[in-house]
C-alpha atoms as a PDB file:
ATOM      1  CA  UNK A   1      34.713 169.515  43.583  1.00  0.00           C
ATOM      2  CA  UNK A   2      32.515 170.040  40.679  1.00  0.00           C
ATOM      3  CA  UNK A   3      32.380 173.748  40.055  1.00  0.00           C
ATOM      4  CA  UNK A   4      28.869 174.083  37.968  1.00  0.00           C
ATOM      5  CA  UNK A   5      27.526 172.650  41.371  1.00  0.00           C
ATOM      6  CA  UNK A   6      29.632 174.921  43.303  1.00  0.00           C
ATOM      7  CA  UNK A   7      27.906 177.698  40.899  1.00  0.00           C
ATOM      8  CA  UNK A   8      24.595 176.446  41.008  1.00  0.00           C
ATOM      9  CA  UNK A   9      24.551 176.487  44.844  1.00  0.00           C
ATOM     10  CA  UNK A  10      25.928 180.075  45.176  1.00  0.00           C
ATOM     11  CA  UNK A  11      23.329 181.906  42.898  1.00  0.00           C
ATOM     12  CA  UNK A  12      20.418 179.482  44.831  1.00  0.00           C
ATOM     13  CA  UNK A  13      21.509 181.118  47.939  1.00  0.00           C
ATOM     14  CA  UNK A  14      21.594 184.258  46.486  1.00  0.00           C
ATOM     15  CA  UNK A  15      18.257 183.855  45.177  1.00  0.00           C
ATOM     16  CA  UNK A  16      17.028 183.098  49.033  1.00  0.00           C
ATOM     17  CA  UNK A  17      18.972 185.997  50.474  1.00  0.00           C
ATOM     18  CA  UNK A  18      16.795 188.250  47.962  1.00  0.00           C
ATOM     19  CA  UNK A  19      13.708 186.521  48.747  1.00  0.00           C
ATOM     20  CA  UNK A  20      14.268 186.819  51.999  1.00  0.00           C
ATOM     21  CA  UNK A  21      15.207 190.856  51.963  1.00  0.00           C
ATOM     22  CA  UNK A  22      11.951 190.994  49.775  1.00  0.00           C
ATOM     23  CA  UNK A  23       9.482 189.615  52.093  1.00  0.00           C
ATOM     24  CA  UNK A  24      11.177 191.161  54.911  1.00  0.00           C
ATOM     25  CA  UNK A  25      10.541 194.873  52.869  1.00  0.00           C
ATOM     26  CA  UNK A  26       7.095 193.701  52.707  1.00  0.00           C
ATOM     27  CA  UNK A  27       4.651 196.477  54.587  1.00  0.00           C
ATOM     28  CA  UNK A  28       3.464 192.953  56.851  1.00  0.00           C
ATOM     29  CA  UNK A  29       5.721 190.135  55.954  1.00  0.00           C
ATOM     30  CA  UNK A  30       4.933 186.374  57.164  1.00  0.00           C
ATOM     31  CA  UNK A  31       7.353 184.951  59.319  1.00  0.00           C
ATOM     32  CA  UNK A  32       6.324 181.539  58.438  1.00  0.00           C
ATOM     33  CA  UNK A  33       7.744 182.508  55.053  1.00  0.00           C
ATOM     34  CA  UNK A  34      10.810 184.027  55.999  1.00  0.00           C
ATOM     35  CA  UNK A  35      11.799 181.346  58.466  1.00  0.00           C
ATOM     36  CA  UNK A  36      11.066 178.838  55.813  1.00  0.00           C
ATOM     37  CA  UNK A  37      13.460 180.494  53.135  1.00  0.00           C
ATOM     38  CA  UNK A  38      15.911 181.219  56.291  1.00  0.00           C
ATOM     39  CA  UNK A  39      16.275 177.054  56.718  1.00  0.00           C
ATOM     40  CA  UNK A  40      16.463 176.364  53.129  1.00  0.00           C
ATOM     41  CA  UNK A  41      19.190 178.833  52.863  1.00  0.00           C
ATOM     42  CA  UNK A  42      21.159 177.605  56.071  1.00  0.00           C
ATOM     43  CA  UNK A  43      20.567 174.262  54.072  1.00  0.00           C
ATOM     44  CA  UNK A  44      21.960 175.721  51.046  1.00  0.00           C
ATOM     45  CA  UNK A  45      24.893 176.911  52.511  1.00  0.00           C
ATOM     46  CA  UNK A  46      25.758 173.664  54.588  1.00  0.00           C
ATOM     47  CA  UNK A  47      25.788 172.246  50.867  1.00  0.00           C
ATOM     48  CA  UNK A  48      27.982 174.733  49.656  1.00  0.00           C
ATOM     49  CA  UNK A  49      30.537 174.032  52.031  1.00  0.00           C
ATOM     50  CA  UNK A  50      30.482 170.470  51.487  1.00  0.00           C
ATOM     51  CA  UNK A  51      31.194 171.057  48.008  1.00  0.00           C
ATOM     52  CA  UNK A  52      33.369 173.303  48.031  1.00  0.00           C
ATOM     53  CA  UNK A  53      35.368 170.681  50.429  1.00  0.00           C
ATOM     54  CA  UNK A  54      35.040 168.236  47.922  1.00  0.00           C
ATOM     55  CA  UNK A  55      33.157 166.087  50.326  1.00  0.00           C
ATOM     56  CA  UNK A  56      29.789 164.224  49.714  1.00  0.00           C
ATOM     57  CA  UNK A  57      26.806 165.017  50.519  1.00  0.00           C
ATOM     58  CA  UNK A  58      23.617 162.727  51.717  1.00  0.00           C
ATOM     59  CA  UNK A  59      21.266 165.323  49.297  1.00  0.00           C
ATOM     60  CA  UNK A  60      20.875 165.083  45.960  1.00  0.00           C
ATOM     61  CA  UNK A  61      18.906 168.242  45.328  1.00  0.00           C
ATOM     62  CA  UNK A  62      19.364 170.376  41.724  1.00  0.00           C
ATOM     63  CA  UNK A  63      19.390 174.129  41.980  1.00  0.00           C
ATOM     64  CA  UNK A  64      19.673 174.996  38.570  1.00  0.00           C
END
């Protein structure tokens, strides 16, 4: 488990979750949008757990 990943992960998807509340406040907000940062956050989080099991993961993608 490598806890500046672990880090790194949670404040990504807490970056998405605001992004997501923002565009969703938005007087019309695009659904492509929202769906989009919806499936990179589900992706986030599938991360997250993997980590946080100590397991590997196929991705290799940085959130810093």
């Amino acid at each position: 488990m490598n806890p500046s990943r672990i880090w790194r992960l949670r404040n990504h998807h807490r970056w998405l979750e605001d992004r997501i509340r923002q565009e969703q406040r938005r007087p019309q907000p695009d659904a492509l949008t929202v769906a989009e940062l919806k499936r990179q956050k589900l992706m986030v989080k599938d991360e997250l757990f993997l980590a946080e099991a100590g397991l590997a993961s196929a991705r290799t993608t940085s959130y810093a």
